[in-house]
Protein backbone atom coordinates (compact mmCIF):
# COMPACT_ATOMS: atom_id res chain seq x y z
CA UNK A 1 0.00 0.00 0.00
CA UNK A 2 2.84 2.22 0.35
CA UNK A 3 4.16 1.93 -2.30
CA UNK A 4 0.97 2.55 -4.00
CA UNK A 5 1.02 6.17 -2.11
CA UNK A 6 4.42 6.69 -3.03
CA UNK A 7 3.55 6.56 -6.64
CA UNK A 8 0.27 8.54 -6.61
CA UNK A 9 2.26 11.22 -4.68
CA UNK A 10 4.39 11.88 -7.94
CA UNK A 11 2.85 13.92 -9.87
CA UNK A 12 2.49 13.09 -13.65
CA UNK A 13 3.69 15.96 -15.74
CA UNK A 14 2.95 16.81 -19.66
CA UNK A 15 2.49 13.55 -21.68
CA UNK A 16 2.65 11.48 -18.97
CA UNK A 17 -1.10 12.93 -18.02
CA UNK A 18 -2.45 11.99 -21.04
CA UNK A 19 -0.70 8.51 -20.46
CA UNK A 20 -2.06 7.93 -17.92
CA UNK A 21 -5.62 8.77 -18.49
CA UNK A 22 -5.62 6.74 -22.08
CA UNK A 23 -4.13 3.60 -19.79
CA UNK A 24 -6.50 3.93 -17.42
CA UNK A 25 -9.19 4.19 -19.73
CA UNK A 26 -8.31 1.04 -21.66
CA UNK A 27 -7.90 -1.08 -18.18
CA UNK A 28 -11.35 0.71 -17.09
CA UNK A 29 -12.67 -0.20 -20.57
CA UNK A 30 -11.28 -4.06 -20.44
CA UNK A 31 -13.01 -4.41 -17.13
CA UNK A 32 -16.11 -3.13 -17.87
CA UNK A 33 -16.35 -5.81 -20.91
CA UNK A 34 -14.88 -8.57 -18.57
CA UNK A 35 -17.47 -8.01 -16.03
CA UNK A 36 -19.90 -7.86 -18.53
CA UNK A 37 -18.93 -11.29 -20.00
CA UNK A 38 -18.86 -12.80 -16.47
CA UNK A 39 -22.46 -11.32 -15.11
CA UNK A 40 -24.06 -12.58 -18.35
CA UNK A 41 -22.18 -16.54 -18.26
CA UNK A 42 -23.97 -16.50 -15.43
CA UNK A 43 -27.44 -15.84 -16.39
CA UNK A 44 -27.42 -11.72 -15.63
CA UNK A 45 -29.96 -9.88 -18.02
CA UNK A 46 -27.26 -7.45 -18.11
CA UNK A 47 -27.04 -5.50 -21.17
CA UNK A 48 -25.25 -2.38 -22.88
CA UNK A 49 -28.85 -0.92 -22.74
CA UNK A 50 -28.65 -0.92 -18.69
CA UNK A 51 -25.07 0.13 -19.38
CA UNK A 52 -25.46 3.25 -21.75
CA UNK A 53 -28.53 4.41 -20.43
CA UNK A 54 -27.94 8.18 -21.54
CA UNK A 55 -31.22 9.34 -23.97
CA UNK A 56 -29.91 9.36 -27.20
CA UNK A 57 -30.66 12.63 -28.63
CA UNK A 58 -31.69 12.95 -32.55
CA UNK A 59 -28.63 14.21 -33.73
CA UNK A 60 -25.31 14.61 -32.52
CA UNK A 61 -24.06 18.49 -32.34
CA UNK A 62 -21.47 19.93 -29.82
CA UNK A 63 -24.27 20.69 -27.63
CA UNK A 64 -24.70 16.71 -26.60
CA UNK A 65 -21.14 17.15 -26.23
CA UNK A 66 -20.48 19.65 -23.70
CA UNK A 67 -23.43 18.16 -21.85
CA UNK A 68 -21.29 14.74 -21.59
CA UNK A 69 -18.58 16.86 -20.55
CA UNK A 70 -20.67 18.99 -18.25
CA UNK A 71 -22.22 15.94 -16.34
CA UNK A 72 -18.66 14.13 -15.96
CA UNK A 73 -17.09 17.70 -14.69
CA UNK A 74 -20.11 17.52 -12.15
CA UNK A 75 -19.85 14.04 -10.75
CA UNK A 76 -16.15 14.85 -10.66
CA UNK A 77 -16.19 17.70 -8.64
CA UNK A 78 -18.84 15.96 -6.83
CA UNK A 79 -17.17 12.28 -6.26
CA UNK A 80 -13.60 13.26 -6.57
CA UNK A 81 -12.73 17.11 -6.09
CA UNK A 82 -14.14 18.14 -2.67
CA UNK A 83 -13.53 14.44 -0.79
CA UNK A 84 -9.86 13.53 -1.95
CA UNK A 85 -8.62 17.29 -1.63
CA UNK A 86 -10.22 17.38 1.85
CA UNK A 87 -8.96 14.19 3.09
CA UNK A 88 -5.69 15.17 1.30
CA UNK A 89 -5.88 17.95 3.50
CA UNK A 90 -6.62 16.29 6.41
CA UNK A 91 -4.58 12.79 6.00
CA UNK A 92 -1.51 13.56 3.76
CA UNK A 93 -0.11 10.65 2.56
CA UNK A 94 -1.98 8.48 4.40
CA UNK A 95 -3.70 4.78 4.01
CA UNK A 96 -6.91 6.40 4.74
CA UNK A 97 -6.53 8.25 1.85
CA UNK A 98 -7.39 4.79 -0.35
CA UNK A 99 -10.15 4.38 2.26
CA UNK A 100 -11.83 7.83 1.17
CA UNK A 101 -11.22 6.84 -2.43
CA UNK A 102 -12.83 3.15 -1.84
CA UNK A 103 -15.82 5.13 -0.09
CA UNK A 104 -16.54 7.68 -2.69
CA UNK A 105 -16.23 4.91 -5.54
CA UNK A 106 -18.90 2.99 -3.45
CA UNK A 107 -20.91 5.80 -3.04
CA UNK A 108 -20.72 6.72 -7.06
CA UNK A 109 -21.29 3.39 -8.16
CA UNK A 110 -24.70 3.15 -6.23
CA UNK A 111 -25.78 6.37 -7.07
CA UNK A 112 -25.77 5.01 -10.79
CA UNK A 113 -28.51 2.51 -10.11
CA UNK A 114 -27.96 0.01 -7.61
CA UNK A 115 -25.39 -2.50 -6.05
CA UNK A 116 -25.23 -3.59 -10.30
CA UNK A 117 -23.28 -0.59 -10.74
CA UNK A 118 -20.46 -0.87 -8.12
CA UNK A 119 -19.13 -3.24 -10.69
CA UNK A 120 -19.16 -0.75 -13.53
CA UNK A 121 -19.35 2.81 -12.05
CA UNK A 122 -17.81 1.34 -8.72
CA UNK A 123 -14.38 0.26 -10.02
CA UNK A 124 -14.52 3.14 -12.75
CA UNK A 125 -14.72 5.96 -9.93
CA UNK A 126 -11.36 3.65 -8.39
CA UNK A 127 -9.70 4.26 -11.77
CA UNK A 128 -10.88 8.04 -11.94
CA UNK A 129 -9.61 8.56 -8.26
CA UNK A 130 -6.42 7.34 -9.16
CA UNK A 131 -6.16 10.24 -11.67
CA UNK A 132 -7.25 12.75 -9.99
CA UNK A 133 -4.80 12.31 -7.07
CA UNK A 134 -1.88 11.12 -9.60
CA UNK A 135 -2.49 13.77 -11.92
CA UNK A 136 -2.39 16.94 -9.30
CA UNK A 137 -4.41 16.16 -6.81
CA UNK A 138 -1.89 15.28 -4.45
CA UNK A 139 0.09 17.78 -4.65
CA UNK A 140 -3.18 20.57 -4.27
CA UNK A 141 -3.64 21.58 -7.80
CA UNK A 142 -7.20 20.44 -8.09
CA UNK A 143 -7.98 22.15 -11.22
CA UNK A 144 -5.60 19.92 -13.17
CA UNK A 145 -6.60 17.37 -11.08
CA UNK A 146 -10.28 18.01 -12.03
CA UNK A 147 -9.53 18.59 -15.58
CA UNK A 148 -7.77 15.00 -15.98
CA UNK A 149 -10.59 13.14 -14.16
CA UNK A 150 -13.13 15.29 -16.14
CA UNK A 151 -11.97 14.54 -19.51
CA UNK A 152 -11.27 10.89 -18.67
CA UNK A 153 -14.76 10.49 -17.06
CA UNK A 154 -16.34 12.03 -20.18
CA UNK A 155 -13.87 9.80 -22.79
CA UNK A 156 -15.05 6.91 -20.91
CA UNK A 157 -19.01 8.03 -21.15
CA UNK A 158 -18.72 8.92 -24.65
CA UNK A 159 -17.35 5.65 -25.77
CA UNK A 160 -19.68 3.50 -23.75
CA UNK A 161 -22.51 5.50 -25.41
CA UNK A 162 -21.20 4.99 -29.27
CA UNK A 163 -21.37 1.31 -28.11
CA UNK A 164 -24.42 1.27 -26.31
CA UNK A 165 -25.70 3.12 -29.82
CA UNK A 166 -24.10 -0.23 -31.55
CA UNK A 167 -25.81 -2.52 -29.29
CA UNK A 168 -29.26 -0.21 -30.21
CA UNK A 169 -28.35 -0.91 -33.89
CA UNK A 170 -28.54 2.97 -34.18
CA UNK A 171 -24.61 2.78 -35.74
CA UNK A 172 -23.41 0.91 -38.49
């Protein structure tokens, strides 16, 4: 575990931000379809339907956009921002600090539907803790801390609804 701290308490710099948000998105991405595969071997009536649940507007324009981005930058600031700074604040580099992160990830996956969604939105708020606290939140810069949650939150929301529009047969 403390070796775990030690590396989230280096900040990544330049590239290695975007890095680290594309290989966290791919891992993020990998489990959600693993799960996925699992829950439904064993009977689940899981679907991508349950999984991109967003209404799918008539036509895509920037204005579907910035409200993916908008509602990622909110559950952000809402799931990340103001606990891990605070118990940065209060802990330093500290095992409770995974704690708060383990809460909050609970606490986001439920409020996406149900004990179904730890597994998805769960261990996806995990993955977006770990950048927000490797990418500047550690070290008290929240708004690049926010910004490289944000846009990973969103990149992750946008693809699972261009798949969940696949699974619709709404893309060919």
């Amino acid at each position: 575990m403390s070796a775990f701290l030690d590396w989230l308490e280096v900040e990544a710099r330049g590239f290695e931000v975007v890095s680290l948000i594309f290989k966290i998105l791919i891992i993020d991405l990998i489990w959600t379809f693993f799960a996925m595969m699992v829950m439904v071997s064993f009977g689940s009536t899981f679907s991508f339907f349950q999984l991109a649940s967003i209404p799918i507007p008539d036509s895509m324009d920037w204005s579907f956009l910035v409200f993916l981005f908008s509602a990622a930058m909110i559950e952000e600031v809402i799931f990340r921002h103001v606990p891990l700074l605070i118990a940065v604040l209060m802990y330093g580099k500290s095992p409770r600090i995974i704690g708060v992160m383990v809460v909050s990830s609970i606490i986001f996956g439920l409020i996406h539907g149900g004990p179904i969604n730890l597994v998805f939105q769960g261990v996806g708020g995990f993955f977006l803790s770990i950048i927000f606290l490797k990418c500047g939140g550690f070290q008290m810069r929240p708004l690049k801390a926010l910004f490289a949650s944000t846009t990973a939150h969103f990149l992750y929301n946008l693809i699972i609804f261009f798949i969940g529009m696949m699974a619709r047969g709404m893309l060919s």
